[in-house]
N, C-alpha and C. Protein backbone atom coordinates (compact mmCIF):
# COMPACT_ATOMS: atom_id res chain seq x y z
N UNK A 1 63.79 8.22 43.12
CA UNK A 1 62.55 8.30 42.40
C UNK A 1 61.77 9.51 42.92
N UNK A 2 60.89 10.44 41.94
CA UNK A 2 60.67 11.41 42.22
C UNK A 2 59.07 10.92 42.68
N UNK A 3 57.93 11.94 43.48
CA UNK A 3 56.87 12.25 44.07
C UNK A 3 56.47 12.38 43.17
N UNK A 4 56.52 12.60 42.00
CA UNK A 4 55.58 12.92 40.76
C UNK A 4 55.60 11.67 40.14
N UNK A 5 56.51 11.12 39.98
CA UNK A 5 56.24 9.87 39.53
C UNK A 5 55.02 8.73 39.79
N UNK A 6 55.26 8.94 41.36
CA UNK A 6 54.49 7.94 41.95
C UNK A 6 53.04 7.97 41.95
N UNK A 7 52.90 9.01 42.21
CA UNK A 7 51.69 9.89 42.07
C UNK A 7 50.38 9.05 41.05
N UNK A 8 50.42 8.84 39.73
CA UNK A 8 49.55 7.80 39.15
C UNK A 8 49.66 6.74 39.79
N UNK A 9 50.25 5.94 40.39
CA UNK A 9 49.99 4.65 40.68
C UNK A 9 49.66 4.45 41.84
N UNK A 10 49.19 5.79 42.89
CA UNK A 10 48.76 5.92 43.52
C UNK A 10 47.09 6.30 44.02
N UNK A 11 46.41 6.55 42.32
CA UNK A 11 44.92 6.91 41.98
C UNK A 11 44.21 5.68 42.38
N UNK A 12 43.22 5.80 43.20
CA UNK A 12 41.78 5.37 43.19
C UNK A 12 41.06 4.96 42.09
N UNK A 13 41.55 3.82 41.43
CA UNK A 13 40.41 3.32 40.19
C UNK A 13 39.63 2.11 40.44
N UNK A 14 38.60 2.14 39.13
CA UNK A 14 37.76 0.94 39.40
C UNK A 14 38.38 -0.30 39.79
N UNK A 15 39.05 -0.55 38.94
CA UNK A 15 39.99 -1.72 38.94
C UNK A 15 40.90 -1.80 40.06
N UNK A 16 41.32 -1.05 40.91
CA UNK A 16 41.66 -1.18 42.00
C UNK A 16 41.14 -1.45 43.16
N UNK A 17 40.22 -0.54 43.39
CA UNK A 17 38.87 -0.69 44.19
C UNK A 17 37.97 -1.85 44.21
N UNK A 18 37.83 -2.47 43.27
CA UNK A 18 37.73 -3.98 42.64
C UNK A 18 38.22 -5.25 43.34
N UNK A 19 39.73 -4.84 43.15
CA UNK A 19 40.47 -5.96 43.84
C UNK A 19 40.89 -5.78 45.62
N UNK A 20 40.64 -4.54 46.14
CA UNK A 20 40.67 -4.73 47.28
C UNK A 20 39.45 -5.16 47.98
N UNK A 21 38.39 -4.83 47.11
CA UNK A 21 36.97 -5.54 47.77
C UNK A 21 37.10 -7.08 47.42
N UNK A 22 37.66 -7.55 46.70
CA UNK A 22 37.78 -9.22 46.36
C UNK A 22 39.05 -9.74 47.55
N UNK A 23 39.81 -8.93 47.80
CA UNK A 23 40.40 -9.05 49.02
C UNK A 23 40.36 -9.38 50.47
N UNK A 24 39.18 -8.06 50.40
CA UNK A 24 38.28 -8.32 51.80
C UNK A 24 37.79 -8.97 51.72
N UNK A 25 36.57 -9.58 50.79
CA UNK A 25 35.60 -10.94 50.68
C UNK A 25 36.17 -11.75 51.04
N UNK A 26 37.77 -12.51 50.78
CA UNK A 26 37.90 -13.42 50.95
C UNK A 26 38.94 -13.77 52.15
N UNK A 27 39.49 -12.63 52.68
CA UNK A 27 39.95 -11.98 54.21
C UNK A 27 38.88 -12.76 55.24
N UNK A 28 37.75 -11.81 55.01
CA UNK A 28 36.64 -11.80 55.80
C UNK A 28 35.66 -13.66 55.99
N UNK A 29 36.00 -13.63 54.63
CA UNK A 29 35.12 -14.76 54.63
C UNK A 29 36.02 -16.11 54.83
N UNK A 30 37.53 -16.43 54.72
CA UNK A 30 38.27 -16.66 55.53
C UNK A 30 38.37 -16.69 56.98
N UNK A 31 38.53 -15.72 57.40
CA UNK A 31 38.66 -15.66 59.09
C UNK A 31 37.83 -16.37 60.07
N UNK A 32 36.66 -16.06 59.22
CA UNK A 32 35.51 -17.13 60.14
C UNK A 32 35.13 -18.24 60.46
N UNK A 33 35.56 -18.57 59.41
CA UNK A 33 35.16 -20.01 58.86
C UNK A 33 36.71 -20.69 59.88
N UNK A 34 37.50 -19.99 59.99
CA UNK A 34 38.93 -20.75 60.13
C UNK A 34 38.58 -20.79 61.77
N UNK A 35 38.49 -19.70 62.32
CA UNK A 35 37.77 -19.35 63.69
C UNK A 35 37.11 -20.45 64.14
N UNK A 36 35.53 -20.68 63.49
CA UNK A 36 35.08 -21.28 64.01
C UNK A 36 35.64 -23.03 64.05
N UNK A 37 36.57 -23.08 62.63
CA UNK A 37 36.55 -24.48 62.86
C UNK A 37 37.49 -24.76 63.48
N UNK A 38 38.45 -24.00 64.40
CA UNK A 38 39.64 -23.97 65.70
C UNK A 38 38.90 -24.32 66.93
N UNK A 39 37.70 -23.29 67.11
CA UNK A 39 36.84 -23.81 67.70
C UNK A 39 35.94 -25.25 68.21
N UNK A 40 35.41 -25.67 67.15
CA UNK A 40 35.28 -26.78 67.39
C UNK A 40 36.08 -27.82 67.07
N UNK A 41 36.66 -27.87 66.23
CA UNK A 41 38.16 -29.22 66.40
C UNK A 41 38.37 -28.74 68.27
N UNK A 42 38.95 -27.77 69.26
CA UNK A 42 39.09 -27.82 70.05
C UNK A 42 37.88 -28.51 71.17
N UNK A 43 37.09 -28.11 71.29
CA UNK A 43 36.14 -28.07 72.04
C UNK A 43 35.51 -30.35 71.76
N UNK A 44 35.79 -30.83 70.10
CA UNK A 44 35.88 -31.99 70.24
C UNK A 44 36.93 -32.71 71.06
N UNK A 45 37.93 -32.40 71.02
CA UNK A 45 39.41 -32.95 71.91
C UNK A 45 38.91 -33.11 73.29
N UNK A 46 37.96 -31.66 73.85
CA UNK A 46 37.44 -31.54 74.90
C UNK A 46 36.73 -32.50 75.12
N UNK A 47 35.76 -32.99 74.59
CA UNK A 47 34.58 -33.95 74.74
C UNK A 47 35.10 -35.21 74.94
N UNK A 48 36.05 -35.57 73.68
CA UNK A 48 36.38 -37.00 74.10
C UNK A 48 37.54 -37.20 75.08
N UNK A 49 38.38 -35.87 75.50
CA UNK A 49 39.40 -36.43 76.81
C UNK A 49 38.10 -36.48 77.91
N UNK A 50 36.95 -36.00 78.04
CA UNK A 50 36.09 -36.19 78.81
C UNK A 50 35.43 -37.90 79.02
N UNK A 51 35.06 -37.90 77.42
CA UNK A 51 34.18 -39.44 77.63
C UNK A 51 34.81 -40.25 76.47
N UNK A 52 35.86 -40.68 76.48
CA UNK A 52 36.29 -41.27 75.24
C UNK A 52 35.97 -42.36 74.46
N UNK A 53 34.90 -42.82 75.18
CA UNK A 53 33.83 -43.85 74.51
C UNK A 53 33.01 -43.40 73.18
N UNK A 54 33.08 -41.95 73.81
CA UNK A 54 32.00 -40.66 72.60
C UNK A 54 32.83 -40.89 70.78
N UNK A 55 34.24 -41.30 71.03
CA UNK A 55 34.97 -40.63 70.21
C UNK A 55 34.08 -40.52 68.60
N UNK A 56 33.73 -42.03 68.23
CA UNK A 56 32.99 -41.66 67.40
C UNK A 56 32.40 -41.02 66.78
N UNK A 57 31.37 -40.58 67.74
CA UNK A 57 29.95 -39.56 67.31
C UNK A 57 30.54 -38.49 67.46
N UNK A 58 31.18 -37.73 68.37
CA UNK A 58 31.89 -36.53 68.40
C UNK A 58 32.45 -36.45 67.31
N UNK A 59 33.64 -37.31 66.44
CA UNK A 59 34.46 -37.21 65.78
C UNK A 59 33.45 -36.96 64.41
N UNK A 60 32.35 -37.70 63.66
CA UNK A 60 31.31 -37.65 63.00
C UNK A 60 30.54 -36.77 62.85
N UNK A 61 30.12 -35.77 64.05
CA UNK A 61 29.33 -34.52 63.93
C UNK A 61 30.60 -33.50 63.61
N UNK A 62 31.44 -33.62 64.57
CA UNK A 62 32.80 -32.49 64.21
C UNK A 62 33.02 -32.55 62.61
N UNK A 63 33.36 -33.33 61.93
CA UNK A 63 33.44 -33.46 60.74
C UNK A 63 32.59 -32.89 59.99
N UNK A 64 31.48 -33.32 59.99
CA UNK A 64 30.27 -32.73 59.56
C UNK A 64 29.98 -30.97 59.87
N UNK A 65 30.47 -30.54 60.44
CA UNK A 65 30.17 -29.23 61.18
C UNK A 65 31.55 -28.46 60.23
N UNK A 66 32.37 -29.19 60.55
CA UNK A 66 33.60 -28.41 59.64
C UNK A 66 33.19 -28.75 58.01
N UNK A 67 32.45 -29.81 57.31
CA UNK A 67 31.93 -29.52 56.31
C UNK A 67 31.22 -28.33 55.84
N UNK A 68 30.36 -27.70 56.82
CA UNK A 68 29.43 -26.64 56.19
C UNK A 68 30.34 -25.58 56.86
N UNK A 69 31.18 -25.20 57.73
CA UNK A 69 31.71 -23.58 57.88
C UNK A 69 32.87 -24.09 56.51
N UNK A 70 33.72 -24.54 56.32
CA UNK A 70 34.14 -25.03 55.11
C UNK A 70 33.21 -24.20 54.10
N UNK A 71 32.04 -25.17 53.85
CA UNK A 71 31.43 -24.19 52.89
C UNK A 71 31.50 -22.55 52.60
N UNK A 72 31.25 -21.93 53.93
CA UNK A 72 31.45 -20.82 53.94
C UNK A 72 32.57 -19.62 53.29
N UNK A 73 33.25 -20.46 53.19
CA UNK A 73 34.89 -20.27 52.76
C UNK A 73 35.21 -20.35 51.42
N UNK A 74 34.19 -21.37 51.22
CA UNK A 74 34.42 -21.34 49.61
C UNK A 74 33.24 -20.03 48.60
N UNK A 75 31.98 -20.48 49.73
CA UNK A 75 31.42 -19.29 49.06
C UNK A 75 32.08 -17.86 49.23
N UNK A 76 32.51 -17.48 49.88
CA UNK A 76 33.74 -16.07 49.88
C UNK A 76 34.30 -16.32 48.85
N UNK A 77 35.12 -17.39 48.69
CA UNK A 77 35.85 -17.71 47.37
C UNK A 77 35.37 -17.39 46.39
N UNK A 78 34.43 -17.99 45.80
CA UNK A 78 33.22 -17.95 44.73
C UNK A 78 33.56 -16.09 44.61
N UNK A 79 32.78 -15.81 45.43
CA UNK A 79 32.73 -13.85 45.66
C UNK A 79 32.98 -13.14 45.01
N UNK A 80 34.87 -13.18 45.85
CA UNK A 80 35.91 -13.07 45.69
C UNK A 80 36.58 -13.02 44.25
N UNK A 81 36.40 -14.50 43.46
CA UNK A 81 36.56 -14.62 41.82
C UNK A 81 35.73 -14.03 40.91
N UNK A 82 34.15 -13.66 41.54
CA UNK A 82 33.39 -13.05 40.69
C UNK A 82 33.72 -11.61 40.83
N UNK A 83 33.74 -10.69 41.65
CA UNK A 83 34.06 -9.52 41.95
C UNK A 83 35.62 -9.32 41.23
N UNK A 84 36.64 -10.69 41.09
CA UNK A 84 38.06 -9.58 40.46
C UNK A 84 38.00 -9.89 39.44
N UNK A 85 37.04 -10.91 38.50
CA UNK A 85 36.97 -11.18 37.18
C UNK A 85 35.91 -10.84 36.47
N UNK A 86 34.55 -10.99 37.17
CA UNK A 86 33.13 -10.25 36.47
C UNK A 86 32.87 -9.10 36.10
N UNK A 87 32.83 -8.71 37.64
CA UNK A 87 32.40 -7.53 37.89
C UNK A 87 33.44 -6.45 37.53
C-alpha cells in the first residue's frame, strides 16, 4: 500500500477530533471513579479485619460511597454520548 494512499485517512477532522475527545471523557472520567472505588472497597476490608463487629456500618457507608463515585462515571458517560452524537 502506497503513502499516498494513506495520507486522507490520516487528516485532522471534526468528526475525528470529536470522537477522540468522547474518548478521553470517558477514559478520564473512568479512571477515577474506578481508583477511588479500589480505594475504598480496600481500606473497608481494612476496617473490618480491624473491628469486625463494624462490619455493618462500614459495609453500608462503603456502599453508599461507591454509589456516588459510580455516579461520576456515568456522568462521563452521559459526556461522552453527547459529544460523539450531539455535538
Amino acid at each position: 500500500m502506497e503513502l499516498a494512499t494513506l495520507l486522507p485517512l490520516l487528516e485532522f477532522t471534526d468528526d475525528g477530533l470529536k470522537y477522540i475527545g468522547a474518548g478521553f471523557a470517558i477514559g478520564v472520567g473512568g479512571l477515577a471513579p474506578a481508583l477511588a472505588i479500589g480505594m475504598m472497597a480496600a481500606k473497608a476490608m481494612e476496617a473490618i479485619g480491624r473491628n469486625p463487629e463494624a462490619q455493618p456500618q462500614v459495609q453500608s457507608s462503603m456502599i453508599l460511597a461507591i454509589v456516588f463515585a459510580e455516579a461520576i462515571a456515568i456522568y462521563a458517560l452521559v459526556v461522552a454520548i453527547m459529544i460523539g452524537f450531539i455535538f
